[in-house]
C-alpha atoms as a PDB file:
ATOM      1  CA  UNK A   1     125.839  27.913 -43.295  1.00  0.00           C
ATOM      2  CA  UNK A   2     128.542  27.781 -46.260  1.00  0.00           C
ATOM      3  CA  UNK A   3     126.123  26.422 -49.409  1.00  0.00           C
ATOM      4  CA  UNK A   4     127.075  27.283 -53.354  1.00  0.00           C
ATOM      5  CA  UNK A   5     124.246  28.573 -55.628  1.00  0.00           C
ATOM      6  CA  UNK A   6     124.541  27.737 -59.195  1.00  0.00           C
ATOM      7  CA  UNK A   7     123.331  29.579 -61.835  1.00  0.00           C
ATOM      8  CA  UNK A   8     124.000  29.123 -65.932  1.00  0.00           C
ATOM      9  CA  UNK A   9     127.156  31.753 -65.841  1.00  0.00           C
ATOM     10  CA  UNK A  10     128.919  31.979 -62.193  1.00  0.00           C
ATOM     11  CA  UNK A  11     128.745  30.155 -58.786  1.00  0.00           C
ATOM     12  CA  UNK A  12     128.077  32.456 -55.420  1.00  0.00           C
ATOM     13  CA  UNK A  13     129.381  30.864 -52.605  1.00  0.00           C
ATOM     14  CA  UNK A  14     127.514  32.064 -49.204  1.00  0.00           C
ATOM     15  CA  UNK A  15     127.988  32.183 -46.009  1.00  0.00           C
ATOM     16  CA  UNK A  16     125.076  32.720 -44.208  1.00  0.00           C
ATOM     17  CA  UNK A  17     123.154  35.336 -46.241  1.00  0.00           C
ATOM     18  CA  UNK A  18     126.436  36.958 -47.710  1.00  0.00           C
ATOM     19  CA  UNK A  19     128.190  36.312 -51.318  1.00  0.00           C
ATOM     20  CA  UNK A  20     131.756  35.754 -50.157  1.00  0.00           C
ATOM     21  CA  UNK A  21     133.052  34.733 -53.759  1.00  0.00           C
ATOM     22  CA  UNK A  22     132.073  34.125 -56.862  1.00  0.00           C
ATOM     23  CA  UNK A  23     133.023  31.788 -59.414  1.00  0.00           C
ATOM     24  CA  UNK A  24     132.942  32.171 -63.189  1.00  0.00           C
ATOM     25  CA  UNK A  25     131.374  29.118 -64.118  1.00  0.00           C
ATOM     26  CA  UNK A  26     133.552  29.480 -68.186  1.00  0.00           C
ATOM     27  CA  UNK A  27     136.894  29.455 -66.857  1.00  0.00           C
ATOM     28  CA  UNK A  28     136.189  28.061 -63.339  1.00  0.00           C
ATOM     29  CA  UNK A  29     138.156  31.301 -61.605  1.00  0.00           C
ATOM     30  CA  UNK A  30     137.013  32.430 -58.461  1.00  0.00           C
ATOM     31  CA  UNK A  31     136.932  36.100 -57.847  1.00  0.00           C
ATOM     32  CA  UNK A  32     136.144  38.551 -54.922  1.00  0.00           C
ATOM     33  CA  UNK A  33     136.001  41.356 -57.546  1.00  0.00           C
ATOM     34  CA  UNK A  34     132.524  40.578 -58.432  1.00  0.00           C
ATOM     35  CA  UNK A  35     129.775  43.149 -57.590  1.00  0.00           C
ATOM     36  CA  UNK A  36     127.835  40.243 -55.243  1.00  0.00           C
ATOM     37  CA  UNK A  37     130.569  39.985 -53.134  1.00  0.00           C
ATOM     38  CA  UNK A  38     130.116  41.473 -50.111  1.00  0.00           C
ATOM     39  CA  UNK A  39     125.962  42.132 -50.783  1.00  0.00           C
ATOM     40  CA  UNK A  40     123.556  40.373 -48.682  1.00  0.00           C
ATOM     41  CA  UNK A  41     120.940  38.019 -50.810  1.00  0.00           C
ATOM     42  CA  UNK A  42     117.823  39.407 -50.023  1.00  0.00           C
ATOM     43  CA  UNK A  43     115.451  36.644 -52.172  1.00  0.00           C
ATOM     44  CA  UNK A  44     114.355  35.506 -55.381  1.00  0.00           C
ATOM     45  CA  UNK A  45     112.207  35.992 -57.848  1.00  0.00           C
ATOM     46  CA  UNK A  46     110.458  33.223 -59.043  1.00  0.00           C
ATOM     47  CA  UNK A  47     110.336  32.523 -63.073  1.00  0.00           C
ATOM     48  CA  UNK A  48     108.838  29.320 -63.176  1.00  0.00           C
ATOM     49  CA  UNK A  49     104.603  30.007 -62.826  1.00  0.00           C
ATOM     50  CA  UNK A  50     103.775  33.419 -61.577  1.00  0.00           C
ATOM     51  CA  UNK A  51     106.412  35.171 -61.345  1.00  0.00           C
ATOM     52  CA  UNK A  52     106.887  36.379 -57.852  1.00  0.00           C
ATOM     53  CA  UNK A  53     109.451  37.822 -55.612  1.00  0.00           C
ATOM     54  CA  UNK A  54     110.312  35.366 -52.470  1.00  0.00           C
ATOM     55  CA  UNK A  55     111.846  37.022 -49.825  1.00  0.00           C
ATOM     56  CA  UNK A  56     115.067  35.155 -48.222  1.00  0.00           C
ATOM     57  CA  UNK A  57     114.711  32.338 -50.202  1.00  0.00           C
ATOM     58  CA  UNK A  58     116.116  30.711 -52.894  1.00  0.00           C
ATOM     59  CA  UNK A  59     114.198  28.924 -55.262  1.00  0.00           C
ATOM     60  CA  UNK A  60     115.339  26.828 -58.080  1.00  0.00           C
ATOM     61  CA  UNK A  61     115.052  28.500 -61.717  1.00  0.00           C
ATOM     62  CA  UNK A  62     114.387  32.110 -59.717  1.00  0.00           C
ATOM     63  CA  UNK A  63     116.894  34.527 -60.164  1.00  0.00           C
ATOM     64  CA  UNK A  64     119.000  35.644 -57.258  1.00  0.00           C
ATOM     65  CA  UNK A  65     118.751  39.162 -55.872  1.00  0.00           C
ATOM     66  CA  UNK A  66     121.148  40.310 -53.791  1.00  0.00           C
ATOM     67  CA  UNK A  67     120.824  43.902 -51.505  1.00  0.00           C
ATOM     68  CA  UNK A  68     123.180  46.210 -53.530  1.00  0.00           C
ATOM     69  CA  UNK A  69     120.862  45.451 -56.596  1.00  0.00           C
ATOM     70  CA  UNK A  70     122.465  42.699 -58.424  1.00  0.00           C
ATOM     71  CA  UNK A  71     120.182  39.838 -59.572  1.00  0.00           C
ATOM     72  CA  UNK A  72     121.680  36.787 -61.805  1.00  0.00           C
ATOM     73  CA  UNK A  73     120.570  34.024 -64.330  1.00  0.00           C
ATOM     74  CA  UNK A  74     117.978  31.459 -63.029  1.00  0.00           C
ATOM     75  CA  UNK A  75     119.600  28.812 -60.179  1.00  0.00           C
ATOM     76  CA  UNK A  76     120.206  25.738 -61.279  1.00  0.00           C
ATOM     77  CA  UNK A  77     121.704  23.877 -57.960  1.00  0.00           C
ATOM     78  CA  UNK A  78     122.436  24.236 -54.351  1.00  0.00           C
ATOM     79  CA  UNK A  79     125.445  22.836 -53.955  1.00  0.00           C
ATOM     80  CA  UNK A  80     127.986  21.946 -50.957  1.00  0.00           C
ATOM     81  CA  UNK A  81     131.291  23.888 -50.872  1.00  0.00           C
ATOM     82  CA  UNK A  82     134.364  22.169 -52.556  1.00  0.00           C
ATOM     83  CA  UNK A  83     138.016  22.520 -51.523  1.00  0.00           C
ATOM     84  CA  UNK A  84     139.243  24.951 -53.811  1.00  0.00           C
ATOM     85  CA  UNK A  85     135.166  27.038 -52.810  1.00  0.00           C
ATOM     86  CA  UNK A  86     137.077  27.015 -49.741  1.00  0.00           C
ATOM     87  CA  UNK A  87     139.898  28.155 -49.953  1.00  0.00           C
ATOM     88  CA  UNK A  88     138.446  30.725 -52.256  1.00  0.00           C
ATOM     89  CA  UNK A  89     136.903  32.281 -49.244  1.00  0.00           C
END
């Protein structure tokens, strides 16, 4: 499943479970430098309420956390992939 997750700085765009690329959301330049790329997302952790840590899930307004350790800003959107998302990949 190719799906985008936006947060308020960069874009990860996923295949499956795995951060294939990720977009700089300022100067709309995809990279496969980031540290994501390559991890496996693992879950989120819920901000909004308790805040909780949901296991291979994304939830809107949790922060991403990916298996090497990253985590990001709050989600804003799921998104489909664009043209240049794929071509990025």
């Amino acid at each position: 499943m190719h799906r985008i997750l936006q947060t308020l700085n960069s874009d990860y765009y996923m295949i499956n479970d795995t951060c294939v690329a990720v977009r700089d959301r300022s100067n709309q330049s995809w990279s496969r430098a980031h540290s994501a790329v390559g991890a496996r997302l693992i879950g989120s952790i819920r901000m909004d309420g308790p805040i909780a840590f949901i296991p291979a899930a994304v939830h809107i307004k949790g922060r991403l956390v990916f298996s090497n350790d990253v985590m990001t800003s709050p989600v804003r959107a799921i998104a489909e992939p664009t043209a240049d998302a794929l071509l990025a990949a």
